[in-house]
Each structure stands twice: as C-alpha cells, then as structure tokens.
PDB file of N, CA and C in Angstrom:
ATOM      1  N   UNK A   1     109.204 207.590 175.109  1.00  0.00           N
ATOM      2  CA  UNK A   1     108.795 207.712 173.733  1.00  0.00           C
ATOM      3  C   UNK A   1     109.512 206.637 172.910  1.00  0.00           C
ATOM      4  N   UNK A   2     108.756 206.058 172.168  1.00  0.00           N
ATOM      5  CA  UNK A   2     109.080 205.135 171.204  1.00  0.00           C
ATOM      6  C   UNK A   2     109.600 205.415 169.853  1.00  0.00           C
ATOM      7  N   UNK A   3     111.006 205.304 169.187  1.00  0.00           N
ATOM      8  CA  UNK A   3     111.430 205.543 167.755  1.00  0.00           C
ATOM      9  C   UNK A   3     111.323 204.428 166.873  1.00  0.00           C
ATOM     10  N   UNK A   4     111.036 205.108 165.953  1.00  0.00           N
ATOM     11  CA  UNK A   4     111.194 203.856 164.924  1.00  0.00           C
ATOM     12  C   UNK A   4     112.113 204.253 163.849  1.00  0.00           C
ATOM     13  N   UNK A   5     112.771 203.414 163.139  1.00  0.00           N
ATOM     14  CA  UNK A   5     113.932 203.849 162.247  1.00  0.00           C
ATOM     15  C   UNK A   5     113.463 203.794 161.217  1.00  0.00           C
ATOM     16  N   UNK A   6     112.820 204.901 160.074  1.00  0.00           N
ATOM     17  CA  UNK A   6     112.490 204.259 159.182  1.00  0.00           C
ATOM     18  C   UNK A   6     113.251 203.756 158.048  1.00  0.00           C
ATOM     19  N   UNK A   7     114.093 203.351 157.859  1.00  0.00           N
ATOM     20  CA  UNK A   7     114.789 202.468 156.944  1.00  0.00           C
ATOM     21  C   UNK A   7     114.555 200.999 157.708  1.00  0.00           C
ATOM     22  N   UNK A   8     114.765 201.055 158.542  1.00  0.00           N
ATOM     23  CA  UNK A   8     114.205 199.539 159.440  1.00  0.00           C
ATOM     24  C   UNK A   8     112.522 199.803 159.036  1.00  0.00           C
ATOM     25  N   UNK A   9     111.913 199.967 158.979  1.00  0.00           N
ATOM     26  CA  UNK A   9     110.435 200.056 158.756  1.00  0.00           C
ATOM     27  C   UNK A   9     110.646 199.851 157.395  1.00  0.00           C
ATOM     28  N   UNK A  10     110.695 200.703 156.675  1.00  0.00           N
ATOM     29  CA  UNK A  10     110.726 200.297 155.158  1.00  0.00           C
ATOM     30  C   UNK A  10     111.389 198.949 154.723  1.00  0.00           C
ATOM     31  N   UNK A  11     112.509 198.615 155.061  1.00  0.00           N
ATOM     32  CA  UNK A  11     113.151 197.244 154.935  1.00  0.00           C
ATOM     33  C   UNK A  11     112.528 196.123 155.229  1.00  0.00           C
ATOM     34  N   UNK A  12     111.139 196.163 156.361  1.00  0.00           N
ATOM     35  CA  UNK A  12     110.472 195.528 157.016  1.00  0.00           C
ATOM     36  C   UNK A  12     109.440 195.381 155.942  1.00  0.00           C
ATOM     37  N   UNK A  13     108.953 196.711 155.257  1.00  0.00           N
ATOM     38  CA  UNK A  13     107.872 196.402 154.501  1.00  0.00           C
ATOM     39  C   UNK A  13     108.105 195.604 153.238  1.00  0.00           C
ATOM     40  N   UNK A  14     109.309 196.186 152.511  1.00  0.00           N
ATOM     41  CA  UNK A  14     109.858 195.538 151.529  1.00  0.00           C
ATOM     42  C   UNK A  14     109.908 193.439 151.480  1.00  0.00           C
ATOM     43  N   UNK A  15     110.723 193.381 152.830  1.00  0.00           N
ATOM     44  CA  UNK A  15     110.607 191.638 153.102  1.00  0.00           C
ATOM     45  C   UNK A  15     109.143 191.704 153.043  1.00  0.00           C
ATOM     46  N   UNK A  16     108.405 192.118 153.383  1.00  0.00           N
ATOM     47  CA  UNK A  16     106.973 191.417 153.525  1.00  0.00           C
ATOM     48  C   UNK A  16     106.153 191.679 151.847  1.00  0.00           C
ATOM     49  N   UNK A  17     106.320 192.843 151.640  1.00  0.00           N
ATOM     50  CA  UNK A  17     105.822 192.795 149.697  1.00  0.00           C
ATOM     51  C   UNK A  17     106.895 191.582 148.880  1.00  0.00           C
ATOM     52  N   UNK A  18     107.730 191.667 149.666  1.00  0.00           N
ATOM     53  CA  UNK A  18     108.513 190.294 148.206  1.00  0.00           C
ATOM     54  C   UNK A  18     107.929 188.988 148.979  1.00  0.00           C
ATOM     55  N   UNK A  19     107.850 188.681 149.529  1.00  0.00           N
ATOM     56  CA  UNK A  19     107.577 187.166 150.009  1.00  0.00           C
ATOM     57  C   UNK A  19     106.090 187.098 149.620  1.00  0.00           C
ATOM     58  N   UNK A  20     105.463 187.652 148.836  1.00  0.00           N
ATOM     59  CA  UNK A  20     103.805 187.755 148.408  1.00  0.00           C
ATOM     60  C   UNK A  20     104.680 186.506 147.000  1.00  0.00           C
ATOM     61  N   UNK A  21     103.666 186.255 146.334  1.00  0.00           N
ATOM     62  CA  UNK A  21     103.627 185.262 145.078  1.00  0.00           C
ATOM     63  C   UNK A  21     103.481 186.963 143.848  1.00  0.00           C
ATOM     64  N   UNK A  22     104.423 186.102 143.017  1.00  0.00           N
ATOM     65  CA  UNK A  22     104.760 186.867 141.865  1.00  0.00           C
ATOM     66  C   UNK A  22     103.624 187.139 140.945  1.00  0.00           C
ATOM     67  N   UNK A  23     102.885 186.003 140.671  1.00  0.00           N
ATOM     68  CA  UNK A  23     101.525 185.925 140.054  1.00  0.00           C
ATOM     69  C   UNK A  23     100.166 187.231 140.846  1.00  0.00           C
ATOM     70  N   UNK A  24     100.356 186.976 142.190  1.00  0.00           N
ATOM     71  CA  UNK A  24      99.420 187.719 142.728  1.00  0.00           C
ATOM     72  C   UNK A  24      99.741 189.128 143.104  1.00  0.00           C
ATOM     73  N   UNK A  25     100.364 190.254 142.077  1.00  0.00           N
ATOM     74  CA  UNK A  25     100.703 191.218 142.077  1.00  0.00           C
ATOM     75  C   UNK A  25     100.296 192.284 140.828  1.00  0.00           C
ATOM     76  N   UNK A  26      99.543 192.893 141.217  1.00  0.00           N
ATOM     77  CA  UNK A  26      99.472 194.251 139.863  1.00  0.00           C
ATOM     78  C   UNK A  26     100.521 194.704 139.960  1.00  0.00           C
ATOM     79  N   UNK A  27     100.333 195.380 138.484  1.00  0.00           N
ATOM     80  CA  UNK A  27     101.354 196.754 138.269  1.00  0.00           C
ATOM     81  C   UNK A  27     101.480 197.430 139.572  1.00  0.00           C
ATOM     82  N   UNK A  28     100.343 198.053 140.022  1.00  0.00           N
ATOM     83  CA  UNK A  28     100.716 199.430 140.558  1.00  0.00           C
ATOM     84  C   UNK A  28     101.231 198.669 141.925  1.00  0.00           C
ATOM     85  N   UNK A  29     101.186 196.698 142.334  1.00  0.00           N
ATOM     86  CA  UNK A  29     102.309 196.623 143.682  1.00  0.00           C
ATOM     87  C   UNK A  29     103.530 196.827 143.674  1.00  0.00           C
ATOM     88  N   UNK A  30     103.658 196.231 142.234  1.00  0.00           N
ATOM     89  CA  UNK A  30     104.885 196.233 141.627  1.00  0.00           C
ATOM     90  C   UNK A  30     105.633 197.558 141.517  1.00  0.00           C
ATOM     91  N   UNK A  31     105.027 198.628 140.848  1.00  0.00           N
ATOM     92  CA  UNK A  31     105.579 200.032 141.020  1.00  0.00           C
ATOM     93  C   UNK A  31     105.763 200.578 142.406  1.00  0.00           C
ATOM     94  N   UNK A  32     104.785 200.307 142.936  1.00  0.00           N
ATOM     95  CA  UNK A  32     104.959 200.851 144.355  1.00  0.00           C
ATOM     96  C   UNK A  32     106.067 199.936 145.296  1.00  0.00           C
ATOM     97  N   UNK A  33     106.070 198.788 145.375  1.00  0.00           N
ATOM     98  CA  UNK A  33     107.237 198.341 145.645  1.00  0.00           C
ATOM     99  C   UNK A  33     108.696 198.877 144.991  1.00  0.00           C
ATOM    100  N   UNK A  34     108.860 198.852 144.016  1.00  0.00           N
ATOM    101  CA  UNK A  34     110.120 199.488 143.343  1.00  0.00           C
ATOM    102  C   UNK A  34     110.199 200.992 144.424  1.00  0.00           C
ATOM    103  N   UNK A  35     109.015 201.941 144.329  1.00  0.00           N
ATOM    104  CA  UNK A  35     109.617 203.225 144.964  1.00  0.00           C
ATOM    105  C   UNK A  35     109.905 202.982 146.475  1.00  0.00           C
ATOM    106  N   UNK A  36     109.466 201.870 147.250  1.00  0.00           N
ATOM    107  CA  UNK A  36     109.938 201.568 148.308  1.00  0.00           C
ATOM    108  C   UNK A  36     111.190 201.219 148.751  1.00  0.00           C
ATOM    109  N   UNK A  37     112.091 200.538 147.616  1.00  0.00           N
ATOM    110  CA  UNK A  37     112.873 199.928 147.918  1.00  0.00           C
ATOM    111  C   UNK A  37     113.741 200.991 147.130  1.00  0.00           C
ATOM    112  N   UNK A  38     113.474 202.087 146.229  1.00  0.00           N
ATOM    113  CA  UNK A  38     114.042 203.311 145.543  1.00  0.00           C
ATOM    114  C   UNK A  38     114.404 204.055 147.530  1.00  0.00           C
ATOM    115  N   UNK A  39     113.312 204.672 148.039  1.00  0.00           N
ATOM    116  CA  UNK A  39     113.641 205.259 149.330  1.00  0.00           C
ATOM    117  C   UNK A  39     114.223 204.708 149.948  1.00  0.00           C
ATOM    118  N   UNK A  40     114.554 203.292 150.268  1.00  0.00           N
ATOM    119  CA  UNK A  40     115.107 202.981 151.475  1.00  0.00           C
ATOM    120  C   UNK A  40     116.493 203.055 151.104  1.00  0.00           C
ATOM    121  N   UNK A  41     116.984 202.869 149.321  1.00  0.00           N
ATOM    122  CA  UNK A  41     118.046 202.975 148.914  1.00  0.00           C
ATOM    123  C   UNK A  41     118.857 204.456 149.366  1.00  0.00           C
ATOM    124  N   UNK A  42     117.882 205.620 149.370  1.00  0.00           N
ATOM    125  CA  UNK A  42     117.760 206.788 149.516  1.00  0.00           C
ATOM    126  C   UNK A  42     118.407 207.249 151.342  1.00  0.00           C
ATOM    127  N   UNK A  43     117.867 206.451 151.757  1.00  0.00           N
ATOM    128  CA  UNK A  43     118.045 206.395 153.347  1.00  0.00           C
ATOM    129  C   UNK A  43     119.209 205.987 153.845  1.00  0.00           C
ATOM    130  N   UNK A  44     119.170 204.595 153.456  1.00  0.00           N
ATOM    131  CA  UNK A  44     120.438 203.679 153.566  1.00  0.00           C
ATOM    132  C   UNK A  44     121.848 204.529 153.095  1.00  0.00           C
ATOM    133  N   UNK A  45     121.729 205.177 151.924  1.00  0.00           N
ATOM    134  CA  UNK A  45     122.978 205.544 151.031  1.00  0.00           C
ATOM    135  C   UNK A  45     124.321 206.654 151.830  1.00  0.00           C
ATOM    136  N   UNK A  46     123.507 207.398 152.826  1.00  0.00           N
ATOM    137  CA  UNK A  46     124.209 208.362 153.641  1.00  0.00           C
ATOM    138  C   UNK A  46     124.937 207.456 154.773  1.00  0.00           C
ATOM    139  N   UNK A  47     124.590 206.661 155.138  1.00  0.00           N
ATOM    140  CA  UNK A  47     124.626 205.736 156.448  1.00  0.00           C
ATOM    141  C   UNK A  47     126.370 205.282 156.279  1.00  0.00           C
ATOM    142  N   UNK A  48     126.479 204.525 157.125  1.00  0.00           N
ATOM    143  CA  UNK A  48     127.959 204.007 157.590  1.00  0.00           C
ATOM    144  C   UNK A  48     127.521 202.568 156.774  1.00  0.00           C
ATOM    145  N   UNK A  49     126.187 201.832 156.903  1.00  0.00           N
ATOM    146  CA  UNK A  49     125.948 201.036 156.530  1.00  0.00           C
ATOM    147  C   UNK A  49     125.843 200.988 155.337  1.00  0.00           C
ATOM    148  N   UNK A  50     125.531 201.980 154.589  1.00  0.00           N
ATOM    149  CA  UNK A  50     125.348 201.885 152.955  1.00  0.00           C
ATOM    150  C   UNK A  50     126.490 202.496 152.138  1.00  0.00           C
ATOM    151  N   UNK A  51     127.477 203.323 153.144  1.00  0.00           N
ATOM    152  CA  UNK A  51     128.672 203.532 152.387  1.00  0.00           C
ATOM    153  C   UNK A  51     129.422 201.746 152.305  1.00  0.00           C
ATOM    154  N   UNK A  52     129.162 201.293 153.394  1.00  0.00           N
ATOM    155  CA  UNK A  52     130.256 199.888 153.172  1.00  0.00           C
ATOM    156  C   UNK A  52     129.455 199.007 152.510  1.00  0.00           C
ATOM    157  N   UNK A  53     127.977 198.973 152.136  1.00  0.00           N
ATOM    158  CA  UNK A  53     127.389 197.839 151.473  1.00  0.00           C
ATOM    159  C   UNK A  53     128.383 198.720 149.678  1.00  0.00           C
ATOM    160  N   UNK A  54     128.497 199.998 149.354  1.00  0.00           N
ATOM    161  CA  UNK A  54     128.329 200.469 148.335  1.00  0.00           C
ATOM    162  C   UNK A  54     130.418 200.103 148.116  1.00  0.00           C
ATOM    163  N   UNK A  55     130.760 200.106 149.022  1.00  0.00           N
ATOM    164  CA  UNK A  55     132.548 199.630 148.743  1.00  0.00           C
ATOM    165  C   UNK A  55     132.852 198.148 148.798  1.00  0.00           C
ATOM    166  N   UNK A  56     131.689 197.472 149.079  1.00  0.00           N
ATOM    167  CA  UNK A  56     131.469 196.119 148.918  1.00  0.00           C
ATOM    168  C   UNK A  56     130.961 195.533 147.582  1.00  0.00           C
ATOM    169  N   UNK A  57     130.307 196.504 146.710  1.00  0.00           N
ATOM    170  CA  UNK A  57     129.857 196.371 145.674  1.00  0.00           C
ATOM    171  C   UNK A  57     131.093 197.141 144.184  1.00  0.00           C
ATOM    172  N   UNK A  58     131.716 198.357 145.038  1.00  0.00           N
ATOM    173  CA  UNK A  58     132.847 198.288 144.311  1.00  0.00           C
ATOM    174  C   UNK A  58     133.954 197.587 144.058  1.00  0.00           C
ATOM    175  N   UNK A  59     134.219 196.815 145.142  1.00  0.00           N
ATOM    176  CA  UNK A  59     135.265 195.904 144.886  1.00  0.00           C
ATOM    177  C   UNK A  59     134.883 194.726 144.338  1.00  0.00           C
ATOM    178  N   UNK A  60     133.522 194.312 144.296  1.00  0.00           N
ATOM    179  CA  UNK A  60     133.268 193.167 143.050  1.00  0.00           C
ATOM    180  C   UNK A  60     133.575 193.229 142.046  1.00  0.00           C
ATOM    181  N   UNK A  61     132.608 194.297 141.566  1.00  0.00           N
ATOM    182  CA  UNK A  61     132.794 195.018 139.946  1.00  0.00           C
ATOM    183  C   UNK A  61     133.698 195.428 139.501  1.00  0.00           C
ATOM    184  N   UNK A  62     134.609 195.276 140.253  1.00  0.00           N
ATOM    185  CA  UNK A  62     136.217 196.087 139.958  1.00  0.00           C
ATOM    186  C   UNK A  62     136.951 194.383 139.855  1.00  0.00           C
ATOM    187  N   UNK A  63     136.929 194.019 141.216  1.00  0.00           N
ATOM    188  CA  UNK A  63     137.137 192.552 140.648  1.00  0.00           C
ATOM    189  C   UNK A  63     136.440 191.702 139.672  1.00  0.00           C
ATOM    190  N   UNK A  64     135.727 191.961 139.172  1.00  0.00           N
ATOM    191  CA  UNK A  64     134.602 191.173 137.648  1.00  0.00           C
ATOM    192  C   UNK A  64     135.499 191.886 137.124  1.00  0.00           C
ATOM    193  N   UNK A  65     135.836 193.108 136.642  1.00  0.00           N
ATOM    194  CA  UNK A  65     135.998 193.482 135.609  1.00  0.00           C
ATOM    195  C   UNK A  65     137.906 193.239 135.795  1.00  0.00           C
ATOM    196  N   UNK A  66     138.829 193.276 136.503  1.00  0.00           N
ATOM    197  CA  UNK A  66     139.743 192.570 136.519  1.00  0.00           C
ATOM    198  C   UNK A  66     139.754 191.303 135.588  1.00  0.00           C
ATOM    199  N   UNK A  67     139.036 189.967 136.584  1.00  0.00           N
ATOM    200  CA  UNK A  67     138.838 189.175 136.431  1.00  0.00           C
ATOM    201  C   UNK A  67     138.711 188.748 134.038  1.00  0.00           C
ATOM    202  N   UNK A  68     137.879 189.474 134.131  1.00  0.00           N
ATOM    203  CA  UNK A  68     137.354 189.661 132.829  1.00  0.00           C
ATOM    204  C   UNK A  68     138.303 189.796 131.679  1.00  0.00           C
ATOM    205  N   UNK A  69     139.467 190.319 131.891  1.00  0.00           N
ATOM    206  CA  UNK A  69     140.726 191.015 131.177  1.00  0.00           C
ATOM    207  C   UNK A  69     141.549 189.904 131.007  1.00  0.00           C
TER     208      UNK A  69
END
C-alpha cells in the first residue's frame, strides 16, 4: 500500500499554484490558495518540523526586535 503525506501533497500543490503568473489568477485562486497554505500551516504546526521552523522564526523577531533598541 502506498502513503501519501498530506502536508507533502499540499506543499506540492501550493509550489505549483504560486509558480502560475500573478495576472492569470481570480479571486476565488487566490482565496483558495491562501486556505491551502492556511492547512498545511495547520499540519505542519504539530510536527518536529514546524515546531523548529516556528523557534527559527522566534529567534529572528526577538533578534529584530533586540537589534531595534
């Protein structure tokens, strides 16, 4: 039996809706892209992978805002 991961699937779809031309997009790709990339955020966020993308993003903003002072 074959698995598929879907956060790897969704991530897959996402690269392929952004590499379209900006011009050649309605609203509703545009919305519907956003909730795609809303779920995969959703998916990702529990993961080992999205806790360290999310402590990778704290220590910027913590360093910006250091930085900033």
């Amino acid at each position: 039996m074959v698995t598929i991961n879907v956060a790897v699937l969704l991530a897959v779809i996402v690269i392929i809706r952004l590499r379209r031309r900006t011009q050649a997009r309605s609203r509703f790709d545009e919305k519907m892209t956003v909730l795609i990339v809303l779920a995969l955020g959703i998916l990702l966020a529990p993961t080992p992978v999205g806790e360290g993308i999310a402590d990778v993003l704290g220590q910027l903003t913590t360093g910006a805002t250091q930085a900033a002072r």
